[in-house]
Protein backbone atom coordinates (compact mmCIF):
# COMPACT_ATOMS: atom_id res chain seq x y z
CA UNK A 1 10.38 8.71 -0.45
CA UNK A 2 8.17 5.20 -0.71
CA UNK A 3 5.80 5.28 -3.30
CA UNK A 4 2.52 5.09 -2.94
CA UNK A 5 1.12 1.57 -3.79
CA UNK A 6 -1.73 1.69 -6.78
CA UNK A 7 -4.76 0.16 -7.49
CA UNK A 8 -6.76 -0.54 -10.48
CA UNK A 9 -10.31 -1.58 -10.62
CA UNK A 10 -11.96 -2.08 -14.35
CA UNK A 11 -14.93 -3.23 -14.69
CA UNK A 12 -18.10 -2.54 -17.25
CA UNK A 13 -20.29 0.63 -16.65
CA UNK A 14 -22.82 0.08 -13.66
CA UNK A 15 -20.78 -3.10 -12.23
CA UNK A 16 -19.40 -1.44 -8.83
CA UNK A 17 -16.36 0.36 -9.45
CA UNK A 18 -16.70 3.39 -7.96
CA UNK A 19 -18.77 1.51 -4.83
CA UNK A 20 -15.52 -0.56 -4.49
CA UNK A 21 -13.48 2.33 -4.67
CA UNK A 22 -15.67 4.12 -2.13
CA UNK A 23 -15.59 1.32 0.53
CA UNK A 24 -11.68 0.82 0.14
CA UNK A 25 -11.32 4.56 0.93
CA UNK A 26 -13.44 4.44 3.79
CA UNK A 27 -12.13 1.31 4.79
CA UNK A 28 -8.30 1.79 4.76
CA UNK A 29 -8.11 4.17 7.88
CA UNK A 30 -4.93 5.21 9.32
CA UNK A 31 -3.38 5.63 5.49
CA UNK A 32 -3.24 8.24 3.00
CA UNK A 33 -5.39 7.41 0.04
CA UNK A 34 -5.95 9.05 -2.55
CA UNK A 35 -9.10 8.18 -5.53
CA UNK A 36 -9.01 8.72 -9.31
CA UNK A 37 -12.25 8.34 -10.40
CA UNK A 38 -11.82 8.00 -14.70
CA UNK A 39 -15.26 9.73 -15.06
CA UNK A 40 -13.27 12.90 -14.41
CA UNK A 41 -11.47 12.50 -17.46
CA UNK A 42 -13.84 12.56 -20.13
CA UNK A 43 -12.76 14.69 -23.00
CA UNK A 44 -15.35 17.82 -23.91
CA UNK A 45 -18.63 16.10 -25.53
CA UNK A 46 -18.14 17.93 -28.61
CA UNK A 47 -14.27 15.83 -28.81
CA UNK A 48 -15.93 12.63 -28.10
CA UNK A 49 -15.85 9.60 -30.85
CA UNK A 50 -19.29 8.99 -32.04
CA UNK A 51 -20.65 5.11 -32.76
CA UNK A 52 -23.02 4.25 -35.52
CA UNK A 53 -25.72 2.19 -33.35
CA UNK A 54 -25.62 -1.96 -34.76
CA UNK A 55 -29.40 -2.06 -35.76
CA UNK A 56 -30.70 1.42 -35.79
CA UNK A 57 -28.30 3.16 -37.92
CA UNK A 58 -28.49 6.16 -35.64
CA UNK A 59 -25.07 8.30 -34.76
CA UNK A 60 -24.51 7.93 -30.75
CA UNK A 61 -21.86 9.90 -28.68
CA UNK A 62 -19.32 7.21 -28.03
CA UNK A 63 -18.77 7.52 -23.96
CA UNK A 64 -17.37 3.70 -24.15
CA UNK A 65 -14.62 3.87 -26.37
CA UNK A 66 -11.29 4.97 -24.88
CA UNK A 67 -10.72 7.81 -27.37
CA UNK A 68 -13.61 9.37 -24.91
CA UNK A 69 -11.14 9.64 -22.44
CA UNK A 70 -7.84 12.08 -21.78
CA UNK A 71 -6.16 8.84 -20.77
CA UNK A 72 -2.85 11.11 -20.95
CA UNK A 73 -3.98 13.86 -18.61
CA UNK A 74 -4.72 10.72 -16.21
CA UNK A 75 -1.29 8.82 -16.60
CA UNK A 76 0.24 12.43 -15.85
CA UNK A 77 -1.93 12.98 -12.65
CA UNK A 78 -1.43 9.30 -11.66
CA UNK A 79 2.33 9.71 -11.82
CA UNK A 80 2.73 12.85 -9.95
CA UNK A 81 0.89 11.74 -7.41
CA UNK A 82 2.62 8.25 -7.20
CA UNK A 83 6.21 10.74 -7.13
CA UNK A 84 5.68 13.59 -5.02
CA UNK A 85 2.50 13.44 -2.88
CA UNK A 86 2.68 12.09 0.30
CA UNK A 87 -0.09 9.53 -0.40
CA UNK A 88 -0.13 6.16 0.54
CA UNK A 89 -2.44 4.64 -1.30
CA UNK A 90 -4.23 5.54 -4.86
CA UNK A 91 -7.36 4.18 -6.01
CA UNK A 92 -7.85 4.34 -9.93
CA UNK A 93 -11.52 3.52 -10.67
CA UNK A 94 -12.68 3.22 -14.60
CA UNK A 95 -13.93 1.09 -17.38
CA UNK A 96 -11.10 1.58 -19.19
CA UNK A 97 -7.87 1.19 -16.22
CA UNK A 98 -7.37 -2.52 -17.32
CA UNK A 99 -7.40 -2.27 -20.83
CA UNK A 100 -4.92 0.46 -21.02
CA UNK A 101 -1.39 -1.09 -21.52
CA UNK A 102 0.22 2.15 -20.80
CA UNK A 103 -1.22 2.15 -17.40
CA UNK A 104 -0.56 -1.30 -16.60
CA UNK A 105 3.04 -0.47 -15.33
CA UNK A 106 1.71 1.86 -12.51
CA UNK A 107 -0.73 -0.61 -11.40
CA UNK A 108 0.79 -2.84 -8.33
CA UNK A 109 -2.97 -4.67 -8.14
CA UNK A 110 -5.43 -4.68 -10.92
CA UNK A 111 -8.79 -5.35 -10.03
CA UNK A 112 -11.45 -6.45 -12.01
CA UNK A 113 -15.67 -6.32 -10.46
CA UNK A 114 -17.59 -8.55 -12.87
CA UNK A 115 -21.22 -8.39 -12.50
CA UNK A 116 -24.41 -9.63 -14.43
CA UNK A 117 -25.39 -8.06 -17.80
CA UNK A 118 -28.75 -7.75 -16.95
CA UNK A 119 -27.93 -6.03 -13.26
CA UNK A 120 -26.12 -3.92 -14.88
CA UNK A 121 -28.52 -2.50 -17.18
CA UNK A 122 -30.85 -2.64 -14.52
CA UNK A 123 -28.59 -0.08 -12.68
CA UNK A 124 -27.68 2.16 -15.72
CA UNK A 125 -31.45 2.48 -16.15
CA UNK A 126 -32.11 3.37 -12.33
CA UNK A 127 -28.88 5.78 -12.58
CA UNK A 128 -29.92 7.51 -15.96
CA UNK A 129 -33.77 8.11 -14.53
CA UNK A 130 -33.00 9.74 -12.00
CA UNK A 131 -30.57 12.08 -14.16
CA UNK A 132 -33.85 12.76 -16.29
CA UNK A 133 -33.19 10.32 -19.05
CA UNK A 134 -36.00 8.75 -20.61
CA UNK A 135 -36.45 5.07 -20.80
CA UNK A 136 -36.65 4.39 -24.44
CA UNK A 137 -33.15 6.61 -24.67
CA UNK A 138 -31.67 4.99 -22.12
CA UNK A 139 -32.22 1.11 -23.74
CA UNK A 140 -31.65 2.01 -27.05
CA UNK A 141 -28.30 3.84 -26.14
CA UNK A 142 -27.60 0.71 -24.31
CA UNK A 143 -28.33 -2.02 -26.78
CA UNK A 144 -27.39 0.60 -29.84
CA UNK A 145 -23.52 1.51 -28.57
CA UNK A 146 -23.10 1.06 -24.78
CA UNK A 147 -22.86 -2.68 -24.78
CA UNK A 148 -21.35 -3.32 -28.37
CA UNK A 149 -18.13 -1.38 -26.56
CA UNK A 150 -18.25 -2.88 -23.55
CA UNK A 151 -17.67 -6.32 -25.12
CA UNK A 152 -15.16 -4.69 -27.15
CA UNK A 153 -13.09 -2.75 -24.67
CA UNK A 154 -14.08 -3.75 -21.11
CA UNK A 155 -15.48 -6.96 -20.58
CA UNK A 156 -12.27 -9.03 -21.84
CA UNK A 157 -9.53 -6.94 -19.74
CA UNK A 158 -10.75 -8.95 -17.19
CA UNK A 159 -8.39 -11.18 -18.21
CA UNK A 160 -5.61 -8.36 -17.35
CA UNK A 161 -6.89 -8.38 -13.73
CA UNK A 162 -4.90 -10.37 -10.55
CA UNK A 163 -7.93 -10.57 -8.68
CA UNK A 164 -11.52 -10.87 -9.70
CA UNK A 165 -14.33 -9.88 -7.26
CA UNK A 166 -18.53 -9.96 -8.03
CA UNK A 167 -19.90 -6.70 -7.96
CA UNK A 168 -23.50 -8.43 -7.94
CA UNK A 169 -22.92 -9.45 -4.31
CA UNK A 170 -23.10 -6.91 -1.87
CA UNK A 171 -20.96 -7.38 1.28
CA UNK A 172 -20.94 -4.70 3.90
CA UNK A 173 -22.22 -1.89 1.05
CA UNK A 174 -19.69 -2.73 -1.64
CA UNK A 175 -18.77 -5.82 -4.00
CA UNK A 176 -17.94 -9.22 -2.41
CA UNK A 177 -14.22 -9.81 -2.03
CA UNK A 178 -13.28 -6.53 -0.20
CA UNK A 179 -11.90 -7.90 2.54
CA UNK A 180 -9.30 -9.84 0.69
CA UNK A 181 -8.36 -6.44 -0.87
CA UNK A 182 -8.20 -4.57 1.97
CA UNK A 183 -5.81 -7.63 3.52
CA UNK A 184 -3.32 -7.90 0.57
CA UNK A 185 -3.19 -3.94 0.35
CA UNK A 186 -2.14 -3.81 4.29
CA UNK A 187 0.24 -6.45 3.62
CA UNK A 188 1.77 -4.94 0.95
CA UNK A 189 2.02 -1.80 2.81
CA UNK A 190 3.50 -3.17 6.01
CA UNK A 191 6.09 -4.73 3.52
CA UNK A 192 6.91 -1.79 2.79
């Protein structure tokens, strides 16, 4: 049995992950695709790390360190699928997909959508509103612990990624550079 071909695609929270993912599913018609989406594997809140915000002093739930995440459940998941489903394609959208070296083996392309700081906050606010946050929580989370992490953990695996596409620049609904993806994915699948 082939195995399915798999996809990574890191990026920091709010950059266009999980858009990119979305329009690659949609987009690759006529295969068998199959979406991880790492959100799903966030450990109970109460096993969560906790972060000590940089100015306030104030104790944060952690949701952007790695330890947040059952990376383990997901490399079992991810493996089963890639060995006995008859999938074609797998999509494995998170923050943390290019930083984790134990996941770097499965990944045949690693993907990486950069986008501004400040559109990204823009979108985490917009996002967090309209799950009843309130502003003042929502920026000092951010500045406090959200983006200390993310220039820890997310913004330089980057650097792991074979292609690099800008999430700020939307192309047909989803990050610019799609079309190359979709291209060197078909490729790669009529390779076989």
């Amino acid at each position: 049995m082939k195995q399915a071909y798999i996809v990574g695609i890191g990026g920091c929270s709010a950059s266009g992950k999980s858009t990119l993912s979305d329009r690659l599913e949609e987009r690759l018609e006529g295969y068998r695709v199959k979406v991880f989406h790492m959100d799903k594997y966030f450990r109970e809140p109460s096993e969560r790390p906790e972060i000590v915000g940089i100015l306030d002093g104030r104790t944060y739930r952690d949701d952007n360190h790695p330890n947040t995440m059952n990376l383990d459940r997901l490399h079992a998941d991810v493996a089963a699928v890639r060995e006995k489903e008859d999938v074609d394609v797998v999509l494995i959208e998170g923050m943390f997909i290019l930083w984790d070296q134990a996941m770097a083996p499965l990944l045949d392309l690693k993907v990486f959508v950069d986008c501004d700081q400040d559109e990204r906050l823009r979108r985490r606010i917009s996002r967090n509103l309209n799950y009843g946050y309130d502003l003042d929580d929502i920026m000092d989370r951010y500045v406090q612990a959200v983006q200390p992490r993310q220039r820890q953990y997310v913004e330089s695996s980057k650097w792991n990624a074979d292609i690099i596409v800008n999430g700020f620049r939307n192309v047909d609904g989803g990050p610019a550079g799609i079309d190359i993806i979709l291209s060197w994915i078909r490729q790669k699948m009529a390779e076989g």
